[in-house]
PDB file of N, CA and C in Angstrom:
ATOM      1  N   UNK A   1       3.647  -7.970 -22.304  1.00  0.00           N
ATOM      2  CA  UNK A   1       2.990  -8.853 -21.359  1.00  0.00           C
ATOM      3  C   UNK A   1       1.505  -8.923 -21.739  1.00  0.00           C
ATOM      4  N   UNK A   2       0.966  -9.925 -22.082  1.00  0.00           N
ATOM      5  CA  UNK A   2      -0.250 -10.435 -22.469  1.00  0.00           C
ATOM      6  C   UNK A   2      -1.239  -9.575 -21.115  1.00  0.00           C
ATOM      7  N   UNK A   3      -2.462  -9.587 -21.501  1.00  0.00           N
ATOM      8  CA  UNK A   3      -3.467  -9.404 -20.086  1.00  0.00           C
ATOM      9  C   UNK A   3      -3.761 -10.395 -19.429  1.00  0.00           C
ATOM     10  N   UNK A   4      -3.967 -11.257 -19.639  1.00  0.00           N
ATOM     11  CA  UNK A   4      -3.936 -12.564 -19.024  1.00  0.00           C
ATOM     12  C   UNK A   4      -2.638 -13.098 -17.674  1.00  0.00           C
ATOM     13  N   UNK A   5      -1.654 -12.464 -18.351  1.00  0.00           N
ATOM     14  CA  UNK A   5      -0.643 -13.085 -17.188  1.00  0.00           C
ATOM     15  C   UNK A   5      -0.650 -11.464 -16.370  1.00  0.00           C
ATOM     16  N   UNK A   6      -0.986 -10.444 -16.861  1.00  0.00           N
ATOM     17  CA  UNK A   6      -1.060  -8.926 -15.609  1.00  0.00           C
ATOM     18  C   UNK A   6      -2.231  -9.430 -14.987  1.00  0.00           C
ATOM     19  N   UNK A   7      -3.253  -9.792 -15.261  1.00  0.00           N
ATOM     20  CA  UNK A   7      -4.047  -9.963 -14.365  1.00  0.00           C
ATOM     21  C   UNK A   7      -4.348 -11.053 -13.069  1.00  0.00           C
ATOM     22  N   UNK A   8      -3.507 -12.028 -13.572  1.00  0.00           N
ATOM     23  CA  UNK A   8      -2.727 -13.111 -12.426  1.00  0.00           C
ATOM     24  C   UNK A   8      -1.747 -12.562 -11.829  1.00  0.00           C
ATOM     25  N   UNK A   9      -1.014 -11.593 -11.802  1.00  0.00           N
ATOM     26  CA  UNK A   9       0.395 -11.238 -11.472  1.00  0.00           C
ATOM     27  C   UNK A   9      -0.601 -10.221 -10.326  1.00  0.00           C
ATOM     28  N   UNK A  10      -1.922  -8.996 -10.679  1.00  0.00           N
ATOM     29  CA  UNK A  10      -2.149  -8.390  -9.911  1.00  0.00           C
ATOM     30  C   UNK A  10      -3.557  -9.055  -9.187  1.00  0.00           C
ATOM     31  N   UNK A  11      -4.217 -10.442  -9.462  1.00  0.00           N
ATOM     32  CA  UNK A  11      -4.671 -10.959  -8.288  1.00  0.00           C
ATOM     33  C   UNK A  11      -4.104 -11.324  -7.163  1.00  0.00           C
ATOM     34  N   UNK A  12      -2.354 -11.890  -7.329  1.00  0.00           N
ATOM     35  CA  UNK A  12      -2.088 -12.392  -6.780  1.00  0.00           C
ATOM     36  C   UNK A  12      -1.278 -11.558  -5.680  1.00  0.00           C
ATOM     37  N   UNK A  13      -0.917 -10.343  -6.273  1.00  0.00           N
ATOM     38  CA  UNK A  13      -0.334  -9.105  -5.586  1.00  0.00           C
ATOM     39  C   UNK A  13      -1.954  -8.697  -4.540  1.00  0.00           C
ATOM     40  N   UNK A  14      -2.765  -8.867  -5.050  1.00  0.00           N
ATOM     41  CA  UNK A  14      -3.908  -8.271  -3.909  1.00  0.00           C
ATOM     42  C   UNK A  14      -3.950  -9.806  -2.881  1.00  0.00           C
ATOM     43  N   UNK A  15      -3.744 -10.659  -3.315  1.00  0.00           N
ATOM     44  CA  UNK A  15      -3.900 -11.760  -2.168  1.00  0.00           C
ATOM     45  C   UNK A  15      -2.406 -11.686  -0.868  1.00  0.00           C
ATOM     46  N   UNK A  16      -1.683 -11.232  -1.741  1.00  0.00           N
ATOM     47  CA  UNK A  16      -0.059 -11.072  -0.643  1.00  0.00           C
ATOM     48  C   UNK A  16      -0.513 -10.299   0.166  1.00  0.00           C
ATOM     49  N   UNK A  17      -1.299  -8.853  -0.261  1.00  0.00           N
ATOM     50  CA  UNK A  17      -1.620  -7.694   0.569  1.00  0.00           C
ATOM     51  C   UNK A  17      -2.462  -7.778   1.177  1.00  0.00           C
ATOM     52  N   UNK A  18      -3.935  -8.667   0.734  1.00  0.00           N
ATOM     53  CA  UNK A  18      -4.731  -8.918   1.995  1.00  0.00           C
ATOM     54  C   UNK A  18      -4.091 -10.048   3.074  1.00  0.00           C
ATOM     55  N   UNK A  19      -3.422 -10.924   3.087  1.00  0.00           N
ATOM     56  CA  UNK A  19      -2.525 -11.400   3.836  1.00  0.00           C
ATOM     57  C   UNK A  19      -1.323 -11.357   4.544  1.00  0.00           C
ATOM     58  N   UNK A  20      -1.031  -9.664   4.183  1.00  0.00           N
ATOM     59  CA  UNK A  20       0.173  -8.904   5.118  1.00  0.00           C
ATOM     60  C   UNK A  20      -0.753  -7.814   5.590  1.00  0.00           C
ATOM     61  N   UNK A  21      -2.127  -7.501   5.179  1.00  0.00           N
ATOM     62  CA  UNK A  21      -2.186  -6.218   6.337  1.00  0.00           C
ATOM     63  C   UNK A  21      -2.449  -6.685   7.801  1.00  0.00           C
ATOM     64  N   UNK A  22      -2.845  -7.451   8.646  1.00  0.00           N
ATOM     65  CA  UNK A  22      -2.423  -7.879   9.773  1.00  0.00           C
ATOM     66  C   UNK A  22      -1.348  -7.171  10.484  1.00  0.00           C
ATOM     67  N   UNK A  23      -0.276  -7.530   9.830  1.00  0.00           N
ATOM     68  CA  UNK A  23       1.242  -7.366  10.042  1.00  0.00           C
ATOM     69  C   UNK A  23       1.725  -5.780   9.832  1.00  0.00           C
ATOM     70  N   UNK A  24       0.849  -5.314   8.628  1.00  0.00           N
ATOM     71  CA  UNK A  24       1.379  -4.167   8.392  1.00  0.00           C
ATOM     72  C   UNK A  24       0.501  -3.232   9.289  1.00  0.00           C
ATOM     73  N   UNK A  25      -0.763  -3.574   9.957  1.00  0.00           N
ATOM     74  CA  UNK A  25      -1.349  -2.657  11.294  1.00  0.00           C
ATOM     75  C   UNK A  25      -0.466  -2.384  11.972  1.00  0.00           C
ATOM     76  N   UNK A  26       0.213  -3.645  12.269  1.00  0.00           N
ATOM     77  CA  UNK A  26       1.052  -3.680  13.880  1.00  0.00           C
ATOM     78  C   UNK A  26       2.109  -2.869  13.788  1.00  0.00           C
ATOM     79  N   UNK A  27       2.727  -2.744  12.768  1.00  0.00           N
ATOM     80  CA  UNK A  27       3.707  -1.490  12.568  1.00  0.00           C
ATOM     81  C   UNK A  27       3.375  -0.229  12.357  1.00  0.00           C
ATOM     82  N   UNK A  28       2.333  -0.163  12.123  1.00  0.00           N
ATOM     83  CA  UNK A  28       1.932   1.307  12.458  1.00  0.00           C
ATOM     84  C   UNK A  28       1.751   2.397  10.827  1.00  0.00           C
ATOM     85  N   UNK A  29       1.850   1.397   9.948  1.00  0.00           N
ATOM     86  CA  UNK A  29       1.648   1.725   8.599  1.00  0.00           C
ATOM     87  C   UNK A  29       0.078   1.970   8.390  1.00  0.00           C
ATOM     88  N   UNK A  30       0.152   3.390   7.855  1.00  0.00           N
ATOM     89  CA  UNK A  30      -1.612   4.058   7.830  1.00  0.00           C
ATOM     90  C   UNK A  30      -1.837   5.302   8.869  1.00  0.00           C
ATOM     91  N   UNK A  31      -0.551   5.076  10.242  1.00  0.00           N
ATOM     92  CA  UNK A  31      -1.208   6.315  11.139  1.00  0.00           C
ATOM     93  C   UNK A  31       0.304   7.016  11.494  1.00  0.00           C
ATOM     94  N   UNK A  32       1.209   7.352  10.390  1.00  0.00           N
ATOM     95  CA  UNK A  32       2.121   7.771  10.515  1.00  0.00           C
ATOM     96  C   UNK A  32       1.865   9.497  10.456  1.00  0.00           C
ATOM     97  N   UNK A  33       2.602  10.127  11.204  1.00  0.00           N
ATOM     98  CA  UNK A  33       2.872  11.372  11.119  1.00  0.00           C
ATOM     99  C   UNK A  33       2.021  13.049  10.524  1.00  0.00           C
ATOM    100  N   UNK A  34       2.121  12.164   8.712  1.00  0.00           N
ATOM    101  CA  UNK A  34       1.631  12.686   7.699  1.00  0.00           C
ATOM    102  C   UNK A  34       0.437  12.180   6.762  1.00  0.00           C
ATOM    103  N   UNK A  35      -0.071  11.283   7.493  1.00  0.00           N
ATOM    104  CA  UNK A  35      -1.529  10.624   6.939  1.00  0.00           C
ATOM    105  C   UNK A  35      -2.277  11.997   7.697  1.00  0.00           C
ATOM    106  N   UNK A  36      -3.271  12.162   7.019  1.00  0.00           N
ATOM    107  CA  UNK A  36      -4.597  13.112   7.152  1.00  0.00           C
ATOM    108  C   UNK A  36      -5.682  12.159   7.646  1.00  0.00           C
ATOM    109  N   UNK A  37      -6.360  12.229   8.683  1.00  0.00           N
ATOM    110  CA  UNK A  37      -7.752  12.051   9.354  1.00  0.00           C
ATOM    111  C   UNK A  37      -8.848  13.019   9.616  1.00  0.00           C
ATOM    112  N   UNK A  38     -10.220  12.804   9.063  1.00  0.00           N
ATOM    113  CA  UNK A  38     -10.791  14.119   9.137  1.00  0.00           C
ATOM    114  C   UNK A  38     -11.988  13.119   9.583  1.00  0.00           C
ATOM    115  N   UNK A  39     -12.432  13.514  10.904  1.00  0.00           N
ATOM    116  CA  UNK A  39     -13.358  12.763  11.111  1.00  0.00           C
ATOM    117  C   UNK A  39     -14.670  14.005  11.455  1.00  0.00           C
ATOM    118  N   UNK A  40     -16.251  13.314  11.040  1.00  0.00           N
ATOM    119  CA  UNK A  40     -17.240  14.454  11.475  1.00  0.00           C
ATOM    120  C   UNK A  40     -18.080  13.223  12.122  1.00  0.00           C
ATOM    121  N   UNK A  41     -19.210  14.314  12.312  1.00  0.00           N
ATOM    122  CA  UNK A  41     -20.122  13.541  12.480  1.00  0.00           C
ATOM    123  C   UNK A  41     -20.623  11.977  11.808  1.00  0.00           C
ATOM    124  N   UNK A  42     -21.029  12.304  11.111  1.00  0.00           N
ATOM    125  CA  UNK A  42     -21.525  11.157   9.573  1.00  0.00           C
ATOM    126  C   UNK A  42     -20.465  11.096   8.986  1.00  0.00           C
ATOM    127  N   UNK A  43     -19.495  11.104   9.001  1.00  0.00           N
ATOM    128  CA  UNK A  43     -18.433  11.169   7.941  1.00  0.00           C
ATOM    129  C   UNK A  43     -16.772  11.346   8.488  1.00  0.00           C
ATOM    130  N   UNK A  44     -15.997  10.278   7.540  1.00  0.00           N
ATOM    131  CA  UNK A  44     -14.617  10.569   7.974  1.00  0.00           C
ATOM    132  C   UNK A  44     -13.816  10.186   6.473  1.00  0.00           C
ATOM    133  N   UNK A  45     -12.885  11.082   6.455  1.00  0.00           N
ATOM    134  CA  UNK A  45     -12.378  11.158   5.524  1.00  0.00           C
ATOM    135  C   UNK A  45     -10.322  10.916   5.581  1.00  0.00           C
ATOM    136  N   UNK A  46     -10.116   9.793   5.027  1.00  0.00           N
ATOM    137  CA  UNK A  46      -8.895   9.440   5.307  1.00  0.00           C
ATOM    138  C   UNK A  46      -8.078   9.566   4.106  1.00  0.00           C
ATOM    139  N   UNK A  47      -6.614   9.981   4.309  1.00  0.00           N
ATOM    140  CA  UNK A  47      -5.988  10.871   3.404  1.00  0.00           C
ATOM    141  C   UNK A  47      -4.478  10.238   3.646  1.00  0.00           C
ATOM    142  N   UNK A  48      -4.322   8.870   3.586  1.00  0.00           N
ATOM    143  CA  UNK A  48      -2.939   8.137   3.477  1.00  0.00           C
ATOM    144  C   UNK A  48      -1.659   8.722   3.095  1.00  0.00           C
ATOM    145  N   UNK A  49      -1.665   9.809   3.068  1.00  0.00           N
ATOM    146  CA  UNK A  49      -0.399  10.508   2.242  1.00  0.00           C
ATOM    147  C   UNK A  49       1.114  10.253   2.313  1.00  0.00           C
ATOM    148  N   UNK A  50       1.313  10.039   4.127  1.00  0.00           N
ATOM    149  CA  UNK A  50       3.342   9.328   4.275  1.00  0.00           C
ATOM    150  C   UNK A  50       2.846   8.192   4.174  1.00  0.00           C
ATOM    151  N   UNK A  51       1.737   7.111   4.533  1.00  0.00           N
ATOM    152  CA  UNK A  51       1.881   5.941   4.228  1.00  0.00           C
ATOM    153  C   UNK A  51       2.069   4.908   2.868  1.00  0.00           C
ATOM    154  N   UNK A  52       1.517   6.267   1.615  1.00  0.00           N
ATOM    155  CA  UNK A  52       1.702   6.327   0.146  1.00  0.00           C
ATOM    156  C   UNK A  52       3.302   6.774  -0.221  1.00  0.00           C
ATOM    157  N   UNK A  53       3.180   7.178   0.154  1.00  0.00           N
ATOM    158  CA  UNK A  53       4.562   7.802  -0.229  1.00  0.00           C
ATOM    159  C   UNK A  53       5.593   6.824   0.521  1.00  0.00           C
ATOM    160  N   UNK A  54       5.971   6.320   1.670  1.00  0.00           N
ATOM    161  CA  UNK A  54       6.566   5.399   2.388  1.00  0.00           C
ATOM    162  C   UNK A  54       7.067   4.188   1.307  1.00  0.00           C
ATOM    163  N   UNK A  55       5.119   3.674   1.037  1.00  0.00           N
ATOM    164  CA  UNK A  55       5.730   2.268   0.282  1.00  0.00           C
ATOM    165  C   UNK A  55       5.893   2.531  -1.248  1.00  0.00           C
ATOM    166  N   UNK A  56       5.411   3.712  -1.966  1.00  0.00           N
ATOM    167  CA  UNK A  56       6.284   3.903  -3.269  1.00  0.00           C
ATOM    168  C   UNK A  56       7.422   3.962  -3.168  1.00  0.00           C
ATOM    169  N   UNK A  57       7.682   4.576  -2.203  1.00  0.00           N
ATOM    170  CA  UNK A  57       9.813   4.846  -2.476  1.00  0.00           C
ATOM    171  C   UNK A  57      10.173   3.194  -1.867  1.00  0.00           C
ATOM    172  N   UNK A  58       9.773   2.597  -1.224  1.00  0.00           N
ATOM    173  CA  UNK A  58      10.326   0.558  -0.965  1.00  0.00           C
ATOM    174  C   UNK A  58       9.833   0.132  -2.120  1.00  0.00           C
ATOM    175  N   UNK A  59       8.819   0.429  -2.715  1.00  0.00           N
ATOM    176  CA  UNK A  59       8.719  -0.861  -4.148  1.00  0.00           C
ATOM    177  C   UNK A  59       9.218  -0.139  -5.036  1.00  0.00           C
ATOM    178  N   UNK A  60       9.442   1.197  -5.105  1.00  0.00           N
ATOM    179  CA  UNK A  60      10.865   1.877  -6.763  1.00  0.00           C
ATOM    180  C   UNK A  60      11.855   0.842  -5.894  1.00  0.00           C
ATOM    181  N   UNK A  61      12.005   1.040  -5.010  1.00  0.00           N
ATOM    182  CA  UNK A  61      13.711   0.554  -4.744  1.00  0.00           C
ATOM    183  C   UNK A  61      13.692  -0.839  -5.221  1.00  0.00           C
ATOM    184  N   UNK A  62      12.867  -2.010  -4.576  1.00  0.00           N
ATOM    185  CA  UNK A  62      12.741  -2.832  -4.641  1.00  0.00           C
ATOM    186  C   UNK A  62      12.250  -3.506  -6.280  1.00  0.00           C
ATOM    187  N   UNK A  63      11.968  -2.428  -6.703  1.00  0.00           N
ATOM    188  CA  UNK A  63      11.790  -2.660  -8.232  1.00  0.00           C
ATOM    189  C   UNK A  63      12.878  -2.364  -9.031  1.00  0.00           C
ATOM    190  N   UNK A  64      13.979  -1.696  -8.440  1.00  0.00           N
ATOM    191  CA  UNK A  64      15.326  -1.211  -9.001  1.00  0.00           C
ATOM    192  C   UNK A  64      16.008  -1.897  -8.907  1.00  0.00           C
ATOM    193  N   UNK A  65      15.980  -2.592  -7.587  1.00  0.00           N
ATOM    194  CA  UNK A  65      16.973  -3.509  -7.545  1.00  0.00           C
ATOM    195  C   UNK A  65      16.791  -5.031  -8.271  1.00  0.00           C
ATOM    196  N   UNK A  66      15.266  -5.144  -8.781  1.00  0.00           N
ATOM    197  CA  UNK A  66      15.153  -6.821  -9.115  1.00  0.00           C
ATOM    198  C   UNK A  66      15.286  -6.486 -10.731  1.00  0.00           C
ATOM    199  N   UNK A  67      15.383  -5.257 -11.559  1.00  0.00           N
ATOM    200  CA  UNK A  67      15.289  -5.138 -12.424  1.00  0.00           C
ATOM    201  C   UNK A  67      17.206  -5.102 -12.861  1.00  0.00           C
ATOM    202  N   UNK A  68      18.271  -4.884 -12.096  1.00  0.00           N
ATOM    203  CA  UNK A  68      19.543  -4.776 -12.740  1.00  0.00           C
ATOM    204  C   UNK A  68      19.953  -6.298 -12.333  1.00  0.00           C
TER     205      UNK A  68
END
């Protein structure tokens, strides 16, 4: 794959995603269970960890399945 067409393929993947997080607030993706929040004074420190892990295991799948 040329760079030219990855780099259209992943502008266009960041335009889907700024146009589904809306949607993906409302479900509650980001403040699940096993995400880490560390908030201080001056400072907060956020640590996505089930919400990473959540959508790697849907896009392997979803990448498994468009690939057979």
């Amino acid at each position: 794959m040329d760079v030219s067409r990855f780099l259209i393929v992943l502008g266009l993947a960041i335009v889907a995603a700024g146009l589904l997080w809306p949607f993906l607030a409302r479900t509650g993706l980001g403040r699940l269970p096993g995400d880490i929040v560390i908030e201080r004074e001056n400072f907060t420190l956020y640590l996505p960890l089930m919400s990473g892990l959540l959508i790697s295991v849907v896009l392997s799948a979803l990448l498994w399945l468009l690939a057979r």
